[in-house]
C-alpha atoms as a PDB file:
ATOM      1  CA  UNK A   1       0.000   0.000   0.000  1.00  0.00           C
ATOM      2  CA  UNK A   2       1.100   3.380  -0.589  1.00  0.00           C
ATOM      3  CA  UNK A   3       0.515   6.672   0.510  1.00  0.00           C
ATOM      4  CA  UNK A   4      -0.880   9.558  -1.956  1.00  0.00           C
ATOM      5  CA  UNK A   5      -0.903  13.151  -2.436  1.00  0.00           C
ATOM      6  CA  UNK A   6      -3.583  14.708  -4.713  1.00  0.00           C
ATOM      7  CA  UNK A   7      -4.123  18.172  -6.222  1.00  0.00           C
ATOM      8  CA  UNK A   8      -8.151  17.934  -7.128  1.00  0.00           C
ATOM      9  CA  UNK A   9      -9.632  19.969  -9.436  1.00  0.00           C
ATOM     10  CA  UNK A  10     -13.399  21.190 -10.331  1.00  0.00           C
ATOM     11  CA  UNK A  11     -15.459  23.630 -11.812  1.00  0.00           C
ATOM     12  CA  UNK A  12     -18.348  24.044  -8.867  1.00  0.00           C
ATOM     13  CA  UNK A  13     -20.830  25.160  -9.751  1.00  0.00           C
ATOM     14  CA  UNK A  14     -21.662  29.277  -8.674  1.00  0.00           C
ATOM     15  CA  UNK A  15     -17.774  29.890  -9.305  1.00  0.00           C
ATOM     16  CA  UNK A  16     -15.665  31.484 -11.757  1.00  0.00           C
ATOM     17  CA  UNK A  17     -12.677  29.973 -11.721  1.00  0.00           C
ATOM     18  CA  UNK A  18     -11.776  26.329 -11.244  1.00  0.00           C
ATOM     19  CA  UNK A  19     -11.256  25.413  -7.365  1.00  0.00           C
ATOM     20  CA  UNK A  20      -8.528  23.045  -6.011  1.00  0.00           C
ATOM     21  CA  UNK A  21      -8.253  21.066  -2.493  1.00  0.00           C
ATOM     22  CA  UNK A  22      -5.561  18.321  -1.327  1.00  0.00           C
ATOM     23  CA  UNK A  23      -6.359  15.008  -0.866  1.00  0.00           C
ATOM     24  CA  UNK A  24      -4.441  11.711   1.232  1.00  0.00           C
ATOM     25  CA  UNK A  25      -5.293   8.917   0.459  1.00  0.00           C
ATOM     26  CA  UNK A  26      -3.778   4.762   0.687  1.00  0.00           C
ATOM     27  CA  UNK A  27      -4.543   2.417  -1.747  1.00  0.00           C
ATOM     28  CA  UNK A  28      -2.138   0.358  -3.930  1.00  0.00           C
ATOM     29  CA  UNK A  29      -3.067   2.578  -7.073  1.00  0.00           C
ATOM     30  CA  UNK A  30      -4.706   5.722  -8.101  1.00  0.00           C
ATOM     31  CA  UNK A  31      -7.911   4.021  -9.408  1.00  0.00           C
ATOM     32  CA  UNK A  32      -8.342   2.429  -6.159  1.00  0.00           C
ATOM     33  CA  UNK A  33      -8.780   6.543  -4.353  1.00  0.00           C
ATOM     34  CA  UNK A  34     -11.705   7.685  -6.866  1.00  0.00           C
ATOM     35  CA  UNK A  35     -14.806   6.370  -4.383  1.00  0.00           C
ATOM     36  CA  UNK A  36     -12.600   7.990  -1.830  1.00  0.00           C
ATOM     37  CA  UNK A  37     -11.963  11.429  -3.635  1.00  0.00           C
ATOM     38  CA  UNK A  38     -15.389  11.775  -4.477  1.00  0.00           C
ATOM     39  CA  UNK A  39     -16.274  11.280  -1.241  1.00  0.00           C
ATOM     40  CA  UNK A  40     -14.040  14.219   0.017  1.00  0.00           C
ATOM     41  CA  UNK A  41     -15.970  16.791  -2.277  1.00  0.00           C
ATOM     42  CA  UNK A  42     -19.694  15.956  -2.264  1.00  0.00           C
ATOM     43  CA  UNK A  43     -20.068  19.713  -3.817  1.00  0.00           C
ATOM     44  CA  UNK A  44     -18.076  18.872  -6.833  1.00  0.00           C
ATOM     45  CA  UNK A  45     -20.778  16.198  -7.366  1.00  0.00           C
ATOM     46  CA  UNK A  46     -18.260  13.646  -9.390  1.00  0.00           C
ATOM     47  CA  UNK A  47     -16.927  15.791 -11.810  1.00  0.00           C
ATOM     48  CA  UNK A  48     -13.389  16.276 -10.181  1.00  0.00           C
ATOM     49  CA  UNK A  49      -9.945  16.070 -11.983  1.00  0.00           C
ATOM     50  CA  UNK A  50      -6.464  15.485 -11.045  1.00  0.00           C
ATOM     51  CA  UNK A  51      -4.317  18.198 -11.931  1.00  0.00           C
ATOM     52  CA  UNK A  52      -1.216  17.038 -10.011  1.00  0.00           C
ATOM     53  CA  UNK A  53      -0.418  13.925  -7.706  1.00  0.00           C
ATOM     54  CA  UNK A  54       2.664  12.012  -6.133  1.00  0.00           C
ATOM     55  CA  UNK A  55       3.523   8.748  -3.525  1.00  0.00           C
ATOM     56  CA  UNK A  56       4.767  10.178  -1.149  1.00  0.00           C
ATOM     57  CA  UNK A  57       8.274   7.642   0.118  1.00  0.00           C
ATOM     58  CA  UNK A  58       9.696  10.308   1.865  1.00  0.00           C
ATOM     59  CA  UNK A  59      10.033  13.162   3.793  1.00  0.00           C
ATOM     60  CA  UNK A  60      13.222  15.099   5.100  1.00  0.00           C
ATOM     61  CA  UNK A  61      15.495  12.352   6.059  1.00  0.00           C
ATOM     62  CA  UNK A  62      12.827   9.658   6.465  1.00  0.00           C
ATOM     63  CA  UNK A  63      11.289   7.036   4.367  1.00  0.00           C
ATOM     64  CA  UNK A  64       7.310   7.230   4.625  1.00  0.00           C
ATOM     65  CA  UNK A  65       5.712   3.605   4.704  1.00  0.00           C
ATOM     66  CA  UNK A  66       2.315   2.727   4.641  1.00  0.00           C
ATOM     67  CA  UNK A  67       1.614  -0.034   7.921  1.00  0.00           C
ATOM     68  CA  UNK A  68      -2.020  -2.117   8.515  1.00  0.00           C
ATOM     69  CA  UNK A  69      -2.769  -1.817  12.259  1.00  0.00           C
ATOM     70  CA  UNK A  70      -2.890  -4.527  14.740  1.00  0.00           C
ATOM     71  CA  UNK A  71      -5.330  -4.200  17.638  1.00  0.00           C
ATOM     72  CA  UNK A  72      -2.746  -4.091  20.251  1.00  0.00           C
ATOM     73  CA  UNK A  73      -0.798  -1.696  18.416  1.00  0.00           C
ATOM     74  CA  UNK A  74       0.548   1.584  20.286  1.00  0.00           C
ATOM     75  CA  UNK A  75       3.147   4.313  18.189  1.00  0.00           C
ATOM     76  CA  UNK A  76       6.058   4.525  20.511  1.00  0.00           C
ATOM     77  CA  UNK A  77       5.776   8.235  22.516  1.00  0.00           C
ATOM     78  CA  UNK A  78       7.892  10.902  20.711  1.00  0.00           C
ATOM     79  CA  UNK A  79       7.347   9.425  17.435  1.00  0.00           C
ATOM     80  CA  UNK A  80       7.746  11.372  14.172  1.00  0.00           C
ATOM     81  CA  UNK A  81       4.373  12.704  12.070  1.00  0.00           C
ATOM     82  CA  UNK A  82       3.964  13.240   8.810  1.00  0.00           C
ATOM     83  CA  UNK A  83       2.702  16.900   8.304  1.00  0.00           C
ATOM     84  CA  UNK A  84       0.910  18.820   4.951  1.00  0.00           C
ATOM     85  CA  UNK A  85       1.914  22.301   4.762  1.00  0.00           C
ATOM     86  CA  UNK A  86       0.389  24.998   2.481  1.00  0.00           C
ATOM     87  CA  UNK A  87       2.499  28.216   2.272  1.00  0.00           C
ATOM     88  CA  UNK A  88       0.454  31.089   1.146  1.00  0.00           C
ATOM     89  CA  UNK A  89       2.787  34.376   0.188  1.00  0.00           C
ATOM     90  CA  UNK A  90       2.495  37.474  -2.610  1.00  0.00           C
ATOM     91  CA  UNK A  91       4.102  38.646  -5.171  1.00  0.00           C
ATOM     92  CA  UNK A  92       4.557  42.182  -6.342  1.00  0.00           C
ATOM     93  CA  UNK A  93       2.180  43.166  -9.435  1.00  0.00           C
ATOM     94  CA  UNK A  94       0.352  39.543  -9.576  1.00  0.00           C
ATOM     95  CA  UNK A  95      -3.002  39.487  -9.045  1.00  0.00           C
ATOM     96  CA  UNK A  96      -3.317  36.213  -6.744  1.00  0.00           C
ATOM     97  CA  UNK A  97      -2.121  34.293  -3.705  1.00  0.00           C
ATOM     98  CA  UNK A  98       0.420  32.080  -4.758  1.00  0.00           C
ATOM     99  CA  UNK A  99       0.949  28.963  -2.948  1.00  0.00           C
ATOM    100  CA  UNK A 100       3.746  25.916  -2.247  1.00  0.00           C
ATOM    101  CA  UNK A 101       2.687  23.203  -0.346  1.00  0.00           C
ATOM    102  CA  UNK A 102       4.919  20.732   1.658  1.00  0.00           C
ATOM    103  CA  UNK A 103       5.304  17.340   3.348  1.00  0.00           C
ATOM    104  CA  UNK A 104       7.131  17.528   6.915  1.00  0.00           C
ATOM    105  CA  UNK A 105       8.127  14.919   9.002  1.00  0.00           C
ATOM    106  CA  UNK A 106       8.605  15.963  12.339  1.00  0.00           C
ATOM    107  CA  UNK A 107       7.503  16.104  15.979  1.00  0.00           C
ATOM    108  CA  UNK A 108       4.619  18.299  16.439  1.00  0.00           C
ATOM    109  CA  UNK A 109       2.835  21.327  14.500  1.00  0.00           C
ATOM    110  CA  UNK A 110       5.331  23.825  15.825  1.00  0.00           C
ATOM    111  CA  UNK A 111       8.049  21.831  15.375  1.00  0.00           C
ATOM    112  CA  UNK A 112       6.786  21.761  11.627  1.00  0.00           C
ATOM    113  CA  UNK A 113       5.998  25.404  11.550  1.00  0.00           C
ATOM    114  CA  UNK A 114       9.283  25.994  12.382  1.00  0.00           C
ATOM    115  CA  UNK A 115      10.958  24.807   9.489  1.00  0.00           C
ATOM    116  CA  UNK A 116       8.560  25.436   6.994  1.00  0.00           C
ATOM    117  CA  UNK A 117       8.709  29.210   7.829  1.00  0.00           C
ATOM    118  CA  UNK A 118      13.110  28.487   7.156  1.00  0.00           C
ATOM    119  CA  UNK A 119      11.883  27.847   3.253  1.00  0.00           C
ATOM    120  CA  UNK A 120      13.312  30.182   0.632  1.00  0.00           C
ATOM    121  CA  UNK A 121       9.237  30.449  -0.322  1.00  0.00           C
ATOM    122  CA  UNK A 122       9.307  33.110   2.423  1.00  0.00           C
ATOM    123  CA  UNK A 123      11.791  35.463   1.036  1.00  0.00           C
ATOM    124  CA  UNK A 124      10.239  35.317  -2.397  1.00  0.00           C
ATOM    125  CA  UNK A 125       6.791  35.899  -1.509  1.00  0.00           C
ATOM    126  CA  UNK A 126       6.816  38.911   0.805  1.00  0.00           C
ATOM    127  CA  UNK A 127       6.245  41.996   0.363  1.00  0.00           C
ATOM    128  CA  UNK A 128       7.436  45.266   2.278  1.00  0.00           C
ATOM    129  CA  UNK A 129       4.084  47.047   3.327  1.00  0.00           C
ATOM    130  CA  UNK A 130       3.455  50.043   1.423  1.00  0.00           C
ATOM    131  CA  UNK A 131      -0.005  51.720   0.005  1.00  0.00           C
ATOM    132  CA  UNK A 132       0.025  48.673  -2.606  1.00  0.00           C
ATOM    133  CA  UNK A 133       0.724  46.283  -0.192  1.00  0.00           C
ATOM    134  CA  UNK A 134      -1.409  45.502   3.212  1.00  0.00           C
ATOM    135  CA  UNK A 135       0.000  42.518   4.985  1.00  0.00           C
ATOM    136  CA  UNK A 136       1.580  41.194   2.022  1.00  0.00           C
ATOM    137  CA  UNK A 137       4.097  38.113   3.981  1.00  0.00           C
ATOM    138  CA  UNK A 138       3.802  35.205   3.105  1.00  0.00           C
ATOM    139  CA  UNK A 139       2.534  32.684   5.411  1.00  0.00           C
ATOM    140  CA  UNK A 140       1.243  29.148   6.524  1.00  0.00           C
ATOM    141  CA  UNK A 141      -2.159  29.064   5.589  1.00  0.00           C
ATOM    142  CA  UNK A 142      -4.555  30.609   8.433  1.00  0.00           C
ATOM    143  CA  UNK A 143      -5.098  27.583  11.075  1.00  0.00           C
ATOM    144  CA  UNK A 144      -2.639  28.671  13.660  1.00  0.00           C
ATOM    145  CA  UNK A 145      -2.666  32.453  13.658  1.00  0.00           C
ATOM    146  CA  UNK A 146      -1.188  35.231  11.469  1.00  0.00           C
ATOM    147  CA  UNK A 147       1.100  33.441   9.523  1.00  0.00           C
ATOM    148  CA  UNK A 148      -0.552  29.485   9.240  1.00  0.00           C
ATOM    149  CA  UNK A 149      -2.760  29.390   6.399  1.00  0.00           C
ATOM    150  CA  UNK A 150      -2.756  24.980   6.803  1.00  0.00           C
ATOM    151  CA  UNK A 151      -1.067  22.902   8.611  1.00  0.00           C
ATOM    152  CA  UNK A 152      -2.008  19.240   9.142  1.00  0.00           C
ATOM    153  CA  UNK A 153      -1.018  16.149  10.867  1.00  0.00           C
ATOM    154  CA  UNK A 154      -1.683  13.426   7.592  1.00  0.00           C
ATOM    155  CA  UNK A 155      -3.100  11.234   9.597  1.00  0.00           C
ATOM    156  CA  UNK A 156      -5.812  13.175  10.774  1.00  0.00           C
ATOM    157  CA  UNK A 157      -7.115  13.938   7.539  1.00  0.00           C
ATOM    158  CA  UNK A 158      -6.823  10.906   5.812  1.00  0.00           C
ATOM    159  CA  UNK A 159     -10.110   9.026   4.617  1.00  0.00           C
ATOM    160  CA  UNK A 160     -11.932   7.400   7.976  1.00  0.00           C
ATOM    161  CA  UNK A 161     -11.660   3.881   6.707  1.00  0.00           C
ATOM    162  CA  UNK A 162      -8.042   4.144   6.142  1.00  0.00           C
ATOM    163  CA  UNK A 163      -7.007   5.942   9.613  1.00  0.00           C
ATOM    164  CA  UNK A 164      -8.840   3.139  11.283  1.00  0.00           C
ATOM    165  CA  UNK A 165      -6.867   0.792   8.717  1.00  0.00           C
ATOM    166  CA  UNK A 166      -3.007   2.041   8.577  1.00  0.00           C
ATOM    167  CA  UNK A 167      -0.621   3.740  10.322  1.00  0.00           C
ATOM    168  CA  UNK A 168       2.059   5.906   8.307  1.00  0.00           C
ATOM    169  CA  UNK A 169       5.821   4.642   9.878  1.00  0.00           C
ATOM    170  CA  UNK A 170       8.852   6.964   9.424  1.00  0.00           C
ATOM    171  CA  UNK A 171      12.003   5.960   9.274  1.00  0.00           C
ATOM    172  CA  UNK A 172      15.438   7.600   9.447  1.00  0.00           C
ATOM    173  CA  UNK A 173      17.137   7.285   5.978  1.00  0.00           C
ATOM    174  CA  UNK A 174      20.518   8.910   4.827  1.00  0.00           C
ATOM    175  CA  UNK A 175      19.415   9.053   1.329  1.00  0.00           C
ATOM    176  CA  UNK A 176      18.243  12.254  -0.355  1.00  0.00           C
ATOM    177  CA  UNK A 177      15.268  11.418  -2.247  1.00  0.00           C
ATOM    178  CA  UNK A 178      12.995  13.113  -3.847  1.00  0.00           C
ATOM    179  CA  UNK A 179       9.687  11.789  -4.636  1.00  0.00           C
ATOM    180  CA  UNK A 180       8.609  12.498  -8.588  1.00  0.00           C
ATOM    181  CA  UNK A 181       5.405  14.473  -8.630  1.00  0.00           C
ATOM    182  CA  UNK A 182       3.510  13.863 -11.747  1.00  0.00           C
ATOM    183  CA  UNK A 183       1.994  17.281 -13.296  1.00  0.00           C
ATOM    184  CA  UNK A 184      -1.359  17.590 -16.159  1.00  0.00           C
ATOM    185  CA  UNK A 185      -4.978  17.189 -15.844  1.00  0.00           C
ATOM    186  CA  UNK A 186      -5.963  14.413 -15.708  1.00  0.00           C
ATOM    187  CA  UNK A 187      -9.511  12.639 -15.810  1.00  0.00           C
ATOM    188  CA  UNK A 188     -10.454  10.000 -13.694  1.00  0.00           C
ATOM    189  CA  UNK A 189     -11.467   7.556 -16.574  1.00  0.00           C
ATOM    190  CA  UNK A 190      -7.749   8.062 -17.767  1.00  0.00           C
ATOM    191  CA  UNK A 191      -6.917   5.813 -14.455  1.00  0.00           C
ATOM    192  CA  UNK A 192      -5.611   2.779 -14.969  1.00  0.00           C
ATOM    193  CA  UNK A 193      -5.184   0.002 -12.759  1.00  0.00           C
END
């Protein structure tokens, strides 16, 4: 089994542009998540596309792996968590909110915070407040305060059957590597197997 990331997209209806969410899921292959995604955005009634996904085998030093749950099973104390991190930030002349998100392994939220806020993201998408600019820094997506626009623990937002189901294991790993991210739209009868 293996852990996904998803970039959804839809058209909902009322809306003028198209609107995007994140989505975990574990399955053994994309096909496998569409009941799931579906599920995750009743308003989009079906009609969702992906416009980016990835596996996700790793995280900042550690290799991410997908483990079923025994009854009698307890995470040892201190254990590292798997966060998703949406950086918001602004950019001088463009009309939008421009966003990077990221996969964390570490401790706790702040812990996670913490070094998401060190990413070069930050320098390149704030701007000094002037008459143009209110507030223009960029920032964590809004769950946590001023500068947390979302932060998440992956676990916690992963489809109720599979929480109940897995547990997400990190391990320490000297390698650097990075996990390909596959980029286009892409329709959900273009899944195979």
């Amino acid at each position: 089994m293996k852990l996904f990331m998803l970039l959804l997209g839809c058209r909902v209806k009322g809306r003028f542009t198209e609107q995007h969410d994140i989505f975990f899921g574990i399955a053994k292959n994309l096909k496998e998540l569409i009941p799931y995604m579906i599920d995750h955005w009743p308003e989009a009634k079906g009609k969702i596309h992906i416009d980016a996904w990835r596996e996700v085998n790793c995280a900042n030093g550690f290799l991410v792996k997908v483990i079923e749950k025994t009854q009698d099973m307890k995470l040892p104390e201190n254990e590292m968590s798997l966060f998703f991190i949406n950086l918001g930030g602004y950019r001088a002349g463009e009309f939008d909110e421009f966003h990077y998100k990221m996969i964390i392994a570490e401790k706790d939220t702040r812990a996670a915070r913490r070094q998401a806020m060190k990413h070069v993201f930050f320098k390149h998408n704030t701007l000094p407040k002037s008459d143009l600019h209110y507030k223009a820094v960029a920032h964590v997506d809004d769950k946590y305060g001023l500068d947390v626009d979302d932060l998440y623990n992956i676990r916690d937002i992963l489809p109720l059957e599979m929480k109940s189901r897995y547990a997400l294991q990190l391990v320490p790993t000297a390698d650097v590597i990075e996990d390909p991210v596959h980029l286009g739209y892409l329709k959900f009868t273009d899944l195979s197997a």
